[in-house]
N, C-alpha and C. Protein backbone atom coordinates (compact mmCIF):
# COMPACT_ATOMS: atom_id res chain seq x y z
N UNK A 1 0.86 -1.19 0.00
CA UNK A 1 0.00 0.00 0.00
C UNK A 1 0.89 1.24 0.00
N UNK A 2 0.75 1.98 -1.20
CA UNK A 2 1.38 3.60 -0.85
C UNK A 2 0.91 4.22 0.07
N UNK A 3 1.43 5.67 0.06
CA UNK A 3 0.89 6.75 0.86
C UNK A 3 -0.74 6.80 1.35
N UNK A 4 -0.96 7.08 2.79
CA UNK A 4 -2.19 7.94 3.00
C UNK A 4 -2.34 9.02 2.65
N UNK A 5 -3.61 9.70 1.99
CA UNK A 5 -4.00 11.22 1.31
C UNK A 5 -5.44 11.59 1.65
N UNK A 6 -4.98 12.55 2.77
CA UNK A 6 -6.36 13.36 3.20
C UNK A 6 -6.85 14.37 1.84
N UNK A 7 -8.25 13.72 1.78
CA UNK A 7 -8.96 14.86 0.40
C UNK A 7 -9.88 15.48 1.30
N UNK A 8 -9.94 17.11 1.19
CA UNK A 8 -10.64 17.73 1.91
C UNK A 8 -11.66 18.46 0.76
N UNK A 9 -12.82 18.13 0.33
CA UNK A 9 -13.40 18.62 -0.58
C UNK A 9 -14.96 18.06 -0.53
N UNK A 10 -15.55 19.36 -0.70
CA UNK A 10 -16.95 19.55 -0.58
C UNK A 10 -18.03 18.96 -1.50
N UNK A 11 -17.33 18.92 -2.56
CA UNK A 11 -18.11 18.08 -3.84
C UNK A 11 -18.13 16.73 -3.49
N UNK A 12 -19.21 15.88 -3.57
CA UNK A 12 -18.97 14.44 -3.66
C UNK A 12 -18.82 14.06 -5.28
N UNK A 13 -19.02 14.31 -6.08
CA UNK A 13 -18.26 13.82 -7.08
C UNK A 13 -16.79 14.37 -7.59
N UNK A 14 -16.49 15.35 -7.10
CA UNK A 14 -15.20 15.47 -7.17
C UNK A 14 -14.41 14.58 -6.12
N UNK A 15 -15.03 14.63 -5.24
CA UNK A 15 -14.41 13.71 -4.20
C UNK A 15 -14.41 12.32 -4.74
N UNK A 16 -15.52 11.82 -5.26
CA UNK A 16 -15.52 10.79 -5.96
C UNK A 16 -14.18 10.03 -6.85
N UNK A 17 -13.97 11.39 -8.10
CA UNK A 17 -13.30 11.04 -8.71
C UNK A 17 -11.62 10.82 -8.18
N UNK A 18 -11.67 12.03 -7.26
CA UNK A 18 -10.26 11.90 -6.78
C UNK A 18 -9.87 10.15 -6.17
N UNK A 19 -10.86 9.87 -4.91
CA UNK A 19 -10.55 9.22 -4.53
C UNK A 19 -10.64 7.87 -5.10
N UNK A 20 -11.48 7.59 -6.29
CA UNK A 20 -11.05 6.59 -7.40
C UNK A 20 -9.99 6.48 -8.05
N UNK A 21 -9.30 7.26 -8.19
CA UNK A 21 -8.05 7.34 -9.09
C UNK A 21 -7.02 7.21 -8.26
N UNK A 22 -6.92 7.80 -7.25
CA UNK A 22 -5.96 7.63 -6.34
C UNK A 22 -5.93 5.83 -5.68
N UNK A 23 -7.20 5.95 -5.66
CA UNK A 23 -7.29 3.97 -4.74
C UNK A 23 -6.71 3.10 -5.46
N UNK A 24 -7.71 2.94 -7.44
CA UNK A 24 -6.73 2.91 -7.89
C UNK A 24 -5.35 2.89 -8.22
N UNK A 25 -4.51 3.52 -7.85
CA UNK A 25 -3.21 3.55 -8.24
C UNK A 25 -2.51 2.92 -6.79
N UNK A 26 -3.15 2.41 -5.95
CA UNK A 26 -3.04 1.54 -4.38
C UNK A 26 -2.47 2.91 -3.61
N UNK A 27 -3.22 4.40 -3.35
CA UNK A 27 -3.21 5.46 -1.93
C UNK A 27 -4.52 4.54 -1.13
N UNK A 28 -4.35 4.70 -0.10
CA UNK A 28 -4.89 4.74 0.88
C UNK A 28 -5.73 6.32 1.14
N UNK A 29 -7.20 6.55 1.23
CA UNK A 29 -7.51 7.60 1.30
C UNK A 29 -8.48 7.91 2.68
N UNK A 30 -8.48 9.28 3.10
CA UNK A 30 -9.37 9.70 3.97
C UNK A 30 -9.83 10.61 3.50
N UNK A 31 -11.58 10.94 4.00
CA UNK A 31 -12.48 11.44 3.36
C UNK A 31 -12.87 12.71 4.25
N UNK A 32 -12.43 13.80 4.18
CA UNK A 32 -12.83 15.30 4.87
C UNK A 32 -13.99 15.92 3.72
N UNK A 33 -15.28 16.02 4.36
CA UNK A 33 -16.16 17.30 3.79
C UNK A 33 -16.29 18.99 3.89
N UNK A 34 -15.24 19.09 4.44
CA UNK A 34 -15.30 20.87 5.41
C UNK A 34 -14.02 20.92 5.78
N UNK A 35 -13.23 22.05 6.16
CA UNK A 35 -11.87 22.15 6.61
C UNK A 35 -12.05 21.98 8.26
N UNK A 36 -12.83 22.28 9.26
CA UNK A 36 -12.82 21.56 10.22
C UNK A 36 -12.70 20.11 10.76
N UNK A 37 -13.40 19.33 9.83
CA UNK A 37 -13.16 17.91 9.30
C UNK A 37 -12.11 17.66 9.07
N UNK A 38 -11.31 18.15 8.22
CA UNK A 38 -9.81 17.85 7.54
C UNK A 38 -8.94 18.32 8.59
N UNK A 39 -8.94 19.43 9.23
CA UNK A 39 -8.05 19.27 10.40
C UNK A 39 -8.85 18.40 12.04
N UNK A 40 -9.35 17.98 12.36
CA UNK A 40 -9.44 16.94 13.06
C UNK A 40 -8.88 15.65 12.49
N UNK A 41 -8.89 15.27 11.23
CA UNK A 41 -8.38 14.12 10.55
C UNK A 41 -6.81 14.08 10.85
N UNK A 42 -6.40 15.17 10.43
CA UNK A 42 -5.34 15.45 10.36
C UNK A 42 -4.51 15.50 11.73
N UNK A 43 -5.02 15.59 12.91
CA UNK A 43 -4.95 15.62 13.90
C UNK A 43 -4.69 14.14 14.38
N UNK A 44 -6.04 13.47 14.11
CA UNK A 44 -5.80 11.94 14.40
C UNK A 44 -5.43 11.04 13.53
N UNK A 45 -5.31 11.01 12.45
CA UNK A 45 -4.75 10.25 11.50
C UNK A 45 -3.38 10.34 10.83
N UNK A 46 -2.53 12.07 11.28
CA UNK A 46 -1.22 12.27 10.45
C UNK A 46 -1.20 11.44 8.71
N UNK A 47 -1.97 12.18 7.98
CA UNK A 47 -1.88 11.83 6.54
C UNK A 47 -0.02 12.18 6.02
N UNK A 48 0.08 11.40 4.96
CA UNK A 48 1.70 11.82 4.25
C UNK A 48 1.28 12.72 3.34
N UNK A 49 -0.51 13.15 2.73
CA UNK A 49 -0.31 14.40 1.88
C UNK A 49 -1.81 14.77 1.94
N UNK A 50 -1.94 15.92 2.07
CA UNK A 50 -3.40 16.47 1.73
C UNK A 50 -3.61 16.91 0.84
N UNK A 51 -4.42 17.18 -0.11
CA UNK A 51 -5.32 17.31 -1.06
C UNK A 51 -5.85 18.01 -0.36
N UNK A 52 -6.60 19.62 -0.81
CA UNK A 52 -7.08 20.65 -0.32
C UNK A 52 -8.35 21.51 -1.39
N UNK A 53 -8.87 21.57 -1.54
CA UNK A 53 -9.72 22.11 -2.30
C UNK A 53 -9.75 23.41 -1.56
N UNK A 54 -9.78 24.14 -2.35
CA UNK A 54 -10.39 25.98 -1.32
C UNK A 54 -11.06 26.86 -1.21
N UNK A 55 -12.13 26.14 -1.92
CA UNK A 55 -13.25 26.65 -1.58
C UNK A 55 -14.49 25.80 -1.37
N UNK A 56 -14.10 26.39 0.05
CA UNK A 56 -14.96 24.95 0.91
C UNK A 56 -16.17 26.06 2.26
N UNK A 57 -16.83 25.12 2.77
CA UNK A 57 -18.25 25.88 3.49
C UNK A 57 -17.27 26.19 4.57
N UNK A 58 -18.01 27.15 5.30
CA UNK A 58 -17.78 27.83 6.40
C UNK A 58 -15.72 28.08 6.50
N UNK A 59 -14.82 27.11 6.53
CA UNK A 59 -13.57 27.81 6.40
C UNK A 59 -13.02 27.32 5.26
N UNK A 60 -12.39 28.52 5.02
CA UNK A 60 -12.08 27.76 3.50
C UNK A 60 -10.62 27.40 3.27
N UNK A 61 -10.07 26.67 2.28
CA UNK A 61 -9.19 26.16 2.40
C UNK A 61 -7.47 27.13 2.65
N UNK A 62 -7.25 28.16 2.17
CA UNK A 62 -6.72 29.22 2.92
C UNK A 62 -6.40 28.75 4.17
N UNK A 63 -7.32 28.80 5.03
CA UNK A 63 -7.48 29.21 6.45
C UNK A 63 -7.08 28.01 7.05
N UNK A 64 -7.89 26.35 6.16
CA UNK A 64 -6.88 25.40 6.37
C UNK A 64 -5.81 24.78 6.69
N UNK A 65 -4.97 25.49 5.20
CA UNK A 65 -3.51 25.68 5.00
C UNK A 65 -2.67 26.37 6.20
N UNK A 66 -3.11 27.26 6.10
CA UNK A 66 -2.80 28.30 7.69
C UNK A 66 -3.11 27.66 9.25
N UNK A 67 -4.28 27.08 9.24
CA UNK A 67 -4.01 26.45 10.43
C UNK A 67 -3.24 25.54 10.60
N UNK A 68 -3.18 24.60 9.88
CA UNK A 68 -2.16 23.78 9.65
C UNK A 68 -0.86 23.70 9.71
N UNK A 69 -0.05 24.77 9.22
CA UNK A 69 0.89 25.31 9.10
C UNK A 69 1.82 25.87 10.63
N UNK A 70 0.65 26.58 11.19
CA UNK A 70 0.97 26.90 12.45
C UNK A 70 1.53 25.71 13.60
N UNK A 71 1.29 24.75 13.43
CA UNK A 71 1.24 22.94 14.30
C UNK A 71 2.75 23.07 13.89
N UNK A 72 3.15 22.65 14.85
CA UNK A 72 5.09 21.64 14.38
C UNK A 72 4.49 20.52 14.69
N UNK A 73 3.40 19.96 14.85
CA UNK A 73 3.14 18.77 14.54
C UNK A 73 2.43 17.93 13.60
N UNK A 74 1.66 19.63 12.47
CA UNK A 74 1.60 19.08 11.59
C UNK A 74 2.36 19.43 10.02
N UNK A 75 3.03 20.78 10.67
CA UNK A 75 3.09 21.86 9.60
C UNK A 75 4.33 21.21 8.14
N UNK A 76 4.54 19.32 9.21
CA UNK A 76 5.47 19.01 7.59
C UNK A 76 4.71 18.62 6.57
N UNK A 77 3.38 18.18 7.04
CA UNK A 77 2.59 17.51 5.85
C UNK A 77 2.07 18.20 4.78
N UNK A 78 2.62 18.02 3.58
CA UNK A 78 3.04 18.88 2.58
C UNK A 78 0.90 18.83 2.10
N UNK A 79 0.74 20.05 1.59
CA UNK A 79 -0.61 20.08 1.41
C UNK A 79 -0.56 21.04 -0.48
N UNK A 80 -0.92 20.27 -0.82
CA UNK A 80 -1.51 20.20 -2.37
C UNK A 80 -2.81 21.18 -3.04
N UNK A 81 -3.05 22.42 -3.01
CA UNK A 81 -4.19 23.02 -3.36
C UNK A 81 -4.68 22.12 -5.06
N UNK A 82 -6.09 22.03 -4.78
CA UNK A 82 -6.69 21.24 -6.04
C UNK A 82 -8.07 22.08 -6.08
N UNK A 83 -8.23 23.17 -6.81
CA UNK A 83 -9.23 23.93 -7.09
C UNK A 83 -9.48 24.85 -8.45
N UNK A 84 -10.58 25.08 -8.59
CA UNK A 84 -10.70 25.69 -9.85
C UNK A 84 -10.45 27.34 -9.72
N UNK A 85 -9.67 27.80 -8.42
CA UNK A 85 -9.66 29.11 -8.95
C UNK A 85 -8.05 29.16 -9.59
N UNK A 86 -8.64 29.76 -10.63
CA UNK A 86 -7.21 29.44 -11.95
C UNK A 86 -7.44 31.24 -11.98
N UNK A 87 -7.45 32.06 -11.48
CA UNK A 87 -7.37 33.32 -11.73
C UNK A 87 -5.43 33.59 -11.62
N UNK A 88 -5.41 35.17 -11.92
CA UNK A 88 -3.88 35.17 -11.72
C UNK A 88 -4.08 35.99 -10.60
N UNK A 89 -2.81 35.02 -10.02
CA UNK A 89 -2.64 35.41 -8.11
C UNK A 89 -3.34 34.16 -7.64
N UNK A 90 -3.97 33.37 -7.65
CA UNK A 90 -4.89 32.53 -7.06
C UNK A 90 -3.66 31.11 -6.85
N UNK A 91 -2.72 30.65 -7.28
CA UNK A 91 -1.61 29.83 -7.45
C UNK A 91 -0.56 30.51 -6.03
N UNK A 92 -0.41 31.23 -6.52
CA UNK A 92 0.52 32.53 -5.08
C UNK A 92 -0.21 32.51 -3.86
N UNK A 93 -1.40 33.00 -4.15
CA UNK A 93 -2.00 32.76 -2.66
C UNK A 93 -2.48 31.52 -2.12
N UNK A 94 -2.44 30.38 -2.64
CA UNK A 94 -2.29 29.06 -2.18
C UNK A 94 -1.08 29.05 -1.34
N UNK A 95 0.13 29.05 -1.89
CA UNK A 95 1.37 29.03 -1.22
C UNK A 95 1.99 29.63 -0.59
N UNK A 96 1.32 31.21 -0.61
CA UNK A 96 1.73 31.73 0.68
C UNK A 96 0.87 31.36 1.99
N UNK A 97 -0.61 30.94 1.84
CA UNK A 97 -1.28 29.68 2.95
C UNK A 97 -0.61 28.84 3.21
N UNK A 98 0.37 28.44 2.70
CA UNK A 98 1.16 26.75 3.24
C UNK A 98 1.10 25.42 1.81
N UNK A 99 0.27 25.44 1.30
CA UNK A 99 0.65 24.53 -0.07
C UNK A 99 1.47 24.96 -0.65
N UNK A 100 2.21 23.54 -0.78
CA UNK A 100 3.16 23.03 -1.58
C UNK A 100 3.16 22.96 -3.19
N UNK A 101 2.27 23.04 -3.81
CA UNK A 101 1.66 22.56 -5.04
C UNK A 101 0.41 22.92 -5.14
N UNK A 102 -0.22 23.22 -6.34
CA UNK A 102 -1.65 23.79 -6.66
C UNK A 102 -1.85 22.63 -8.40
N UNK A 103 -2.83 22.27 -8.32
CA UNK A 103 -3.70 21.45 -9.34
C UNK A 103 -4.90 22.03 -10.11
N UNK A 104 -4.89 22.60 -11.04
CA UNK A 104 -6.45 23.17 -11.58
C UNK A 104 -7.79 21.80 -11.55
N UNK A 105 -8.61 22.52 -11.04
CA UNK A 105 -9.98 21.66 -11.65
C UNK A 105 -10.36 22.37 -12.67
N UNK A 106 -11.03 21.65 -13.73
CA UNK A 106 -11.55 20.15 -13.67
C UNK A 106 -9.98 19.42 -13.94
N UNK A 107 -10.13 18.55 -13.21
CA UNK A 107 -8.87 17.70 -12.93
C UNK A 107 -8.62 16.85 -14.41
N UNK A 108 -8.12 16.74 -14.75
CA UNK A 108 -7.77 15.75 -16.25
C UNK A 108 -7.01 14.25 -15.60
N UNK A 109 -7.93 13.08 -15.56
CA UNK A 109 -8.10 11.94 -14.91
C UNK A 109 -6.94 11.00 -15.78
N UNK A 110 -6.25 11.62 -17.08
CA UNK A 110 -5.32 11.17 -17.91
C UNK A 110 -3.92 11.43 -17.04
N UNK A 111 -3.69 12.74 -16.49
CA UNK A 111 -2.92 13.32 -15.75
C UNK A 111 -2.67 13.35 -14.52
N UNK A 112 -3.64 13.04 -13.94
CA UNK A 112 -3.99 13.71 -12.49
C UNK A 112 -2.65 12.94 -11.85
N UNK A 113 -2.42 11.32 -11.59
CA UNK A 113 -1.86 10.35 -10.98
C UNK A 113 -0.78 11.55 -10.75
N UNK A 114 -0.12 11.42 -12.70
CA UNK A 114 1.59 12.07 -12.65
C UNK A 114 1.46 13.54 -11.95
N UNK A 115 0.63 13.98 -12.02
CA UNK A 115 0.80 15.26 -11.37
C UNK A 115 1.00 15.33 -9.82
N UNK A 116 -0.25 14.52 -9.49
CA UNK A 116 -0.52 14.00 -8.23
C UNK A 116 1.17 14.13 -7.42
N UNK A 117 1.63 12.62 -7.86
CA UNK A 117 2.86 11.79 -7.63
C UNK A 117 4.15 12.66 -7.54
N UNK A 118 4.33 14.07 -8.55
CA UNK A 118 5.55 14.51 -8.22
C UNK A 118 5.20 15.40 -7.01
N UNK A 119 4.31 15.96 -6.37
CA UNK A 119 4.24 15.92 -5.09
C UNK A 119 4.34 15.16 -3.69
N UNK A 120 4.07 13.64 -4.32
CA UNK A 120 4.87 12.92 -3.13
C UNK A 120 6.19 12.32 -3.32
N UNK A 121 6.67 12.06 -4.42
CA UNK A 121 8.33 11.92 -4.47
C UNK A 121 9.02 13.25 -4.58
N UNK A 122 8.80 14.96 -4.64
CA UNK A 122 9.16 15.49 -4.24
C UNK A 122 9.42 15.82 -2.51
N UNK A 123 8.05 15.61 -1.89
CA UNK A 123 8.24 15.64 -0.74
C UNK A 123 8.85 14.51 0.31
N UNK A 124 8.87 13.37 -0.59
CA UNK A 124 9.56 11.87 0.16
C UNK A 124 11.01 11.78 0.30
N UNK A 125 11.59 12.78 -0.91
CA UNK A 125 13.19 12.70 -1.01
C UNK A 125 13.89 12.98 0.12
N UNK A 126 13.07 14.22 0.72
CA UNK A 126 13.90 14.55 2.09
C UNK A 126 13.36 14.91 3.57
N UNK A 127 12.07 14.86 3.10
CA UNK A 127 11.13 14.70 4.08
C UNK A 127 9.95 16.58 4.19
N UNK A 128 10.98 17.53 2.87
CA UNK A 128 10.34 18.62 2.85
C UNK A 128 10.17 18.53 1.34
N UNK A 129 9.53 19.71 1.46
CA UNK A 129 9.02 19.94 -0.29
C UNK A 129 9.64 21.95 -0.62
């Protein structure tokens, strides 16, 4: 079994698809609907990568990233923005929240794995990203 991957995302068919493709390819997945959700998970489960969507109900993924970030107990787990805001600046302000990597939706299910993947063998090499 590869990596565990917290998906924090509000859509159930996006959630869907992610977490088919990923099981698929043998991740192990956990299922967050809300960023309160995803950090309690994250809390008790220590995932090796999150998947973040950011725009999510009541906190949004931003604020996520940021809480997250703040933890030295969680702030190595490299976190992945996967959302459709493709505006310019919207990539930047993911990563100044704390992601590591940003993914446009609609996700391209041809791609997604390799894209996915150089986020966790970037972050596996040395334990940062």
């Amino acid at each position: 079994m590869k990596s565990t991957v917290l998906i924090i995302e509000d859509n159930e068919q996006n959630m869907y698809l992610l977490k088919f493709l990923l099981e698929r390819n043998g991740y192990q997945i956990i299922q967050a609907f809300h960023g309160r959700e995803g950090i309690e998970k994250v809390k008790q489960l220590k995932p090796a990568l999150i998947l973040l969507d950011i725009q999510l109900p009541g906190m949004n993924g931003y604020d996520v990233a940021r809480e997250l970030k703040k933890s030295s107990n969680f702030n190595m787990i490299p976190i992945v923005a996967v959302t459709s805001y493709a505006m310019p600046g919207d990539r930047e302000k993911a990563m100044e929240a704390g992601c590591v990597g940003y993914i446009e939706k609609p996700i391209n299910p041809e791609t997604f794995i390799s894209e996915f993947e150089k986020f966790i063998s970037d972050c596996s090499l040395d334990g940062e990203c």
